[in-house]
Protein backbone atom coordinates (compact mmCIF):
# COMPACT_ATOMS: atom_id res chain seq x y z
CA UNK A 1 21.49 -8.36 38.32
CA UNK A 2 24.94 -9.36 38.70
CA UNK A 3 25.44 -9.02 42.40
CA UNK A 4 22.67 -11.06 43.07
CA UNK A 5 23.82 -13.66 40.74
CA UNK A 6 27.00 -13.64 42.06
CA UNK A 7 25.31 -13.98 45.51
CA UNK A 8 23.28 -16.77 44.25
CA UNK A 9 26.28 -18.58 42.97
CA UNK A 10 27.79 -18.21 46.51
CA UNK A 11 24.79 -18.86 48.60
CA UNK A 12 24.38 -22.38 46.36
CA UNK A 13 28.11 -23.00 47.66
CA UNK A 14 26.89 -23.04 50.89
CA UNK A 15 28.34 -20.07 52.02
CA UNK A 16 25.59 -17.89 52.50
CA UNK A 17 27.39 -15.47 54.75
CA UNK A 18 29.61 -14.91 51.67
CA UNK A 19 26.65 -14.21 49.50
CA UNK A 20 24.65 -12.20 51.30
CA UNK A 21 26.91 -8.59 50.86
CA UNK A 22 25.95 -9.74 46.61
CA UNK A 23 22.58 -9.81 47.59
CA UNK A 24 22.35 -6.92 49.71
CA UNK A 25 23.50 -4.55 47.22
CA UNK A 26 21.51 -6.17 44.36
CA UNK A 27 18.14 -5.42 46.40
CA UNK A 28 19.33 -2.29 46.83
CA UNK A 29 20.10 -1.55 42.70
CA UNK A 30 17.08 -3.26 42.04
CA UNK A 31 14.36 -3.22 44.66
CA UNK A 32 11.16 -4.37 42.33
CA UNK A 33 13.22 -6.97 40.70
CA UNK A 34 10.84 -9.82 41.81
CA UNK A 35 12.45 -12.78 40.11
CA UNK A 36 16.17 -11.64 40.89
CA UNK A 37 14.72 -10.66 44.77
CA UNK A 38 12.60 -13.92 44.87
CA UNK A 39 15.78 -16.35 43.86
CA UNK A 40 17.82 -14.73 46.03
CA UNK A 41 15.54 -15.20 49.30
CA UNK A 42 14.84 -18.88 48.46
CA UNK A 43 18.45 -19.07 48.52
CA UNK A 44 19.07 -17.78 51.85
CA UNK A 45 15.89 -19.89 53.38
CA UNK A 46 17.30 -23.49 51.90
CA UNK A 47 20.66 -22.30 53.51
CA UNK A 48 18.80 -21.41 56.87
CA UNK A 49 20.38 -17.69 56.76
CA UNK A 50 16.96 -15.82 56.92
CA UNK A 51 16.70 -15.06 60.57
CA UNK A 52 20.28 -14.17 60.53
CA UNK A 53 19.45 -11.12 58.34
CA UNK A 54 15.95 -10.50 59.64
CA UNK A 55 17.27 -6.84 61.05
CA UNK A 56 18.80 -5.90 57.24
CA UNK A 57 15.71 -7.41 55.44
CA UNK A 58 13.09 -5.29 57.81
CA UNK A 59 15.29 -2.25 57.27
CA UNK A 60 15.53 -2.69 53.84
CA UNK A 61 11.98 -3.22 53.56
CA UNK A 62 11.45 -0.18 55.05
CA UNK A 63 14.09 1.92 52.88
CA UNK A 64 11.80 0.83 50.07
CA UNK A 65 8.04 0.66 50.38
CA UNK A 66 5.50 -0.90 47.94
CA UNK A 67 8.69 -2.42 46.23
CA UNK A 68 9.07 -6.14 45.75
CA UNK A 69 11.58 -6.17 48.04
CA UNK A 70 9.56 -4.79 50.90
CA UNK A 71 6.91 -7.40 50.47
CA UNK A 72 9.40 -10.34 49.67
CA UNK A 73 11.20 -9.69 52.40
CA UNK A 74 8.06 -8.92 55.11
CA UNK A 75 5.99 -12.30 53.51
CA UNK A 76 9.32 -14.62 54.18
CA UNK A 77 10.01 -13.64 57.42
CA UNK A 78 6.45 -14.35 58.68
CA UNK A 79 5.31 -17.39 56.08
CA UNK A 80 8.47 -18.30 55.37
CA UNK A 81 8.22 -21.45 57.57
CA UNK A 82 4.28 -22.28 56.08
CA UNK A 83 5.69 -21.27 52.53
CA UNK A 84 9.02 -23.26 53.20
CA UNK A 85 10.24 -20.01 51.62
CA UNK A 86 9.51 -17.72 49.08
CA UNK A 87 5.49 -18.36 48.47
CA UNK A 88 5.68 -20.43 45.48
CA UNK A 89 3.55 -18.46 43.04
CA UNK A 90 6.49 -15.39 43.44
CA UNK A 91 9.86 -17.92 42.94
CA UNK A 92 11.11 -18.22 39.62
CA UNK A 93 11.12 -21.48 38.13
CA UNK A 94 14.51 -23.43 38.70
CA UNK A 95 17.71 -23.87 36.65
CA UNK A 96 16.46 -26.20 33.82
CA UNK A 97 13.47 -26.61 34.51
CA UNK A 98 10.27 -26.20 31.95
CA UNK A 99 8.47 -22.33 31.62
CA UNK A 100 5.76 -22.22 34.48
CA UNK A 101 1.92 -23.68 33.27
């Protein structure tokens, strides 16, 4: 949970290139993590780093099957652009924002 917070913290910096070894090993700790996974993606998509880590995302999707992960990973990198991320009904709400309806 903490590497991917770290990585969020980071990535919100605009330095996404700096985030992404948080992230990386956060997926890894904690493939089925959905919120943690799903903030974490957004992330990278608002900073436009997604196709830059298409390769580690597929692999990692791979390393895990039926895991949040894998399907986070696989739906953003092929609906990512009609999702404009993260498919909305998977993100967690925002940073003080009110609980989902």
């Amino acid at each position: 949970m903490a590497h991917v917070y770290l990585g969020d913290t980071l990535c919100r910096l605009h330095r996404p290139e700096d985030a992404w070894p948080h992230f990386e090993n956060g997926f890894g700790l904690a493939p089925n993590d959905l919120n943690l996974i799903a903030l974490a993606l957004q992330c990278l998509w608002d900073e436009h780093a997604i196709e830059e880590h298409r390769d580690q995302l597929t692999t990692m999707a791979e390393q895990h099957p039926g895991s949040w992960l894998a399907f986070l990973a696989t739906d953003i990198l092929h609906n990512g652009k009609t999702n404009n991320g993260v498919d909305p009904q998977y993100r967690p709400r925002g940073y003080n924002e009110d609980p989902k309806e």
